[in-house]
Structures are given as structure tokens and as C-alpha cells.
C-alpha atoms as a PDB file:
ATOM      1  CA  UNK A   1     -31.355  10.062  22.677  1.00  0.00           C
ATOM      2  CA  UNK A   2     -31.727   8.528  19.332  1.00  0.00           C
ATOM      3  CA  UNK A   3     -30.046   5.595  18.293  1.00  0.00           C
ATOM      4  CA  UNK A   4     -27.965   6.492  14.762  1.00  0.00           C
ATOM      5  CA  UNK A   5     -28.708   3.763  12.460  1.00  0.00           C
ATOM      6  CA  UNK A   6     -25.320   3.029  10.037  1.00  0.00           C
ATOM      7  CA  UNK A   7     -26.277   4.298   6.010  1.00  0.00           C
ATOM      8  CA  UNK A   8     -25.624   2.044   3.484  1.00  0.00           C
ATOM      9  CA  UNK A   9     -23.494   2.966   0.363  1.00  0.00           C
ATOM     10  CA  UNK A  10     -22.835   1.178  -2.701  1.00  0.00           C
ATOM     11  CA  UNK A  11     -19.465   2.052  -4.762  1.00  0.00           C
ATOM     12  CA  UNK A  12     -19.261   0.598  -8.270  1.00  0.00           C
ATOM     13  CA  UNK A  13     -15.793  -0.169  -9.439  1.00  0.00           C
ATOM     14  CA  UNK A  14     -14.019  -2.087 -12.018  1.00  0.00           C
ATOM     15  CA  UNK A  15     -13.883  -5.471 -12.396  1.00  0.00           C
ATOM     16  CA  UNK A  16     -10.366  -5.608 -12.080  1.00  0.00           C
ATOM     17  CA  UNK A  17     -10.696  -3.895  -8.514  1.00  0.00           C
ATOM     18  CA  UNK A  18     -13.687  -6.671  -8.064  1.00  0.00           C
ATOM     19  CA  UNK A  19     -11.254  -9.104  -8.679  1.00  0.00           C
ATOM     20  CA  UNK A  20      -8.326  -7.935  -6.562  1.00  0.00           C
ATOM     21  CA  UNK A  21     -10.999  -7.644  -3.614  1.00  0.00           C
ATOM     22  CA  UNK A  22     -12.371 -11.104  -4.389  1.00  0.00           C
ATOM     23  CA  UNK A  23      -8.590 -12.593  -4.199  1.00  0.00           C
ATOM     24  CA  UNK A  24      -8.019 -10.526  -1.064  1.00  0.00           C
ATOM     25  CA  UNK A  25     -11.439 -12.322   0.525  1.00  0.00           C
ATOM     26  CA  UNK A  26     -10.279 -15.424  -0.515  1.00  0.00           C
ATOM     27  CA  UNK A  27      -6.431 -15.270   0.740  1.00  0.00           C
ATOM     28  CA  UNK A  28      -8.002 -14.042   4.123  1.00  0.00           C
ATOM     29  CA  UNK A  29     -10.877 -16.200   4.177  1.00  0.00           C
ATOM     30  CA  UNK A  30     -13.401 -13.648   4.528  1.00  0.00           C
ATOM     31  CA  UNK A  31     -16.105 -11.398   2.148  1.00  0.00           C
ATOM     32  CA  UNK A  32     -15.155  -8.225   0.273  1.00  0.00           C
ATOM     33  CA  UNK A  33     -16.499  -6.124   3.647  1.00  0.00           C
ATOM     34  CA  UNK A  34     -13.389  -7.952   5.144  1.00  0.00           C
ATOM     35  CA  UNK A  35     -11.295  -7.459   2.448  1.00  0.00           C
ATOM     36  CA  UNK A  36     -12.218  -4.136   2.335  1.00  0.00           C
ATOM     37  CA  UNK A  37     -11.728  -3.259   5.601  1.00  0.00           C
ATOM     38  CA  UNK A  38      -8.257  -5.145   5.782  1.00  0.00           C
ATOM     39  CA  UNK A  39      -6.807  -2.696   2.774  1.00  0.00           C
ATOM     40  CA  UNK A  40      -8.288   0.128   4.412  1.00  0.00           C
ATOM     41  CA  UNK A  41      -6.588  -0.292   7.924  1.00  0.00           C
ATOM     42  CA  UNK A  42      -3.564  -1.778   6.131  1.00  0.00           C
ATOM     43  CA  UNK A  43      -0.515   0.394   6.808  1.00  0.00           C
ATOM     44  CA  UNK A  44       1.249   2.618   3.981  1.00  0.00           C
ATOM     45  CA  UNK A  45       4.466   0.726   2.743  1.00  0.00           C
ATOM     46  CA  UNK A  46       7.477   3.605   3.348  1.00  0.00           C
ATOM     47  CA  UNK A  47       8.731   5.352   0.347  1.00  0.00           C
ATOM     48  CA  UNK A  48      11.992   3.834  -1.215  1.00  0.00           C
ATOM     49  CA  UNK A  49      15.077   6.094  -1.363  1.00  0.00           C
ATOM     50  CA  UNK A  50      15.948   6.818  -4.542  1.00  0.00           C
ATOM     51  CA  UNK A  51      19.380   5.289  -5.638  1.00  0.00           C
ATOM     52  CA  UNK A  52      21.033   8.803  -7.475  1.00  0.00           C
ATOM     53  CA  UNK A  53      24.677   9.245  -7.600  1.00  0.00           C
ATOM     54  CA  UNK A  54      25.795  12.134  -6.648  1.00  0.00           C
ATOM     55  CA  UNK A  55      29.528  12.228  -7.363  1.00  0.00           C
END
């Protein structure tokens, strides 16, 4: 059996995402992997219902 070595990728983004990550490390106390991983695996936020009046 051979042993499946992990690929590495590289994703350029802008430096406004760069900077949300680096806050995200920071507030966590961890590296933009961690950061990364934390917003992946973060749950979705439910939808708001929308206030319409229906009279």
C-alpha cells in the first residue's frame, strides 16, 4: 500500500482577504492555516426572516 502524501496548493487572494485572515490568526492566536481552517469549519449563521407586513 502506498502512503498518499498531502499536495500543496497556493490560492492568491486580495489583500483585504489577507488582512481579514491575518486578524482572524491574531484574535485566535494562531497562523492563517488556523485561521483558515476555523472559517472553514465555522457554522453558517441562519437566514433572518424578513420583517414584511402583510396586512
Amino acid at each position: 500500500m502506498t502512503d498518499a502524501t498531502p499536495e500543496r496548493r497556493q490560492i492568491e487572494v486580495d489583500a483585504d482577504v489577507y488582512d481579514v485572515l491575518e486578524r482572524t490568526a491574531a484574535s485566535r492566536d494562531t497562523d492563517i492555516n488556523g485561521a483558515l481552517r476555523y472559517l472553514v469549519e465555522a457554522p453558517t449563521p441562519p437566514i433572518a426572516a424578513s420583517d414584511d407586513d402583510e396586512d
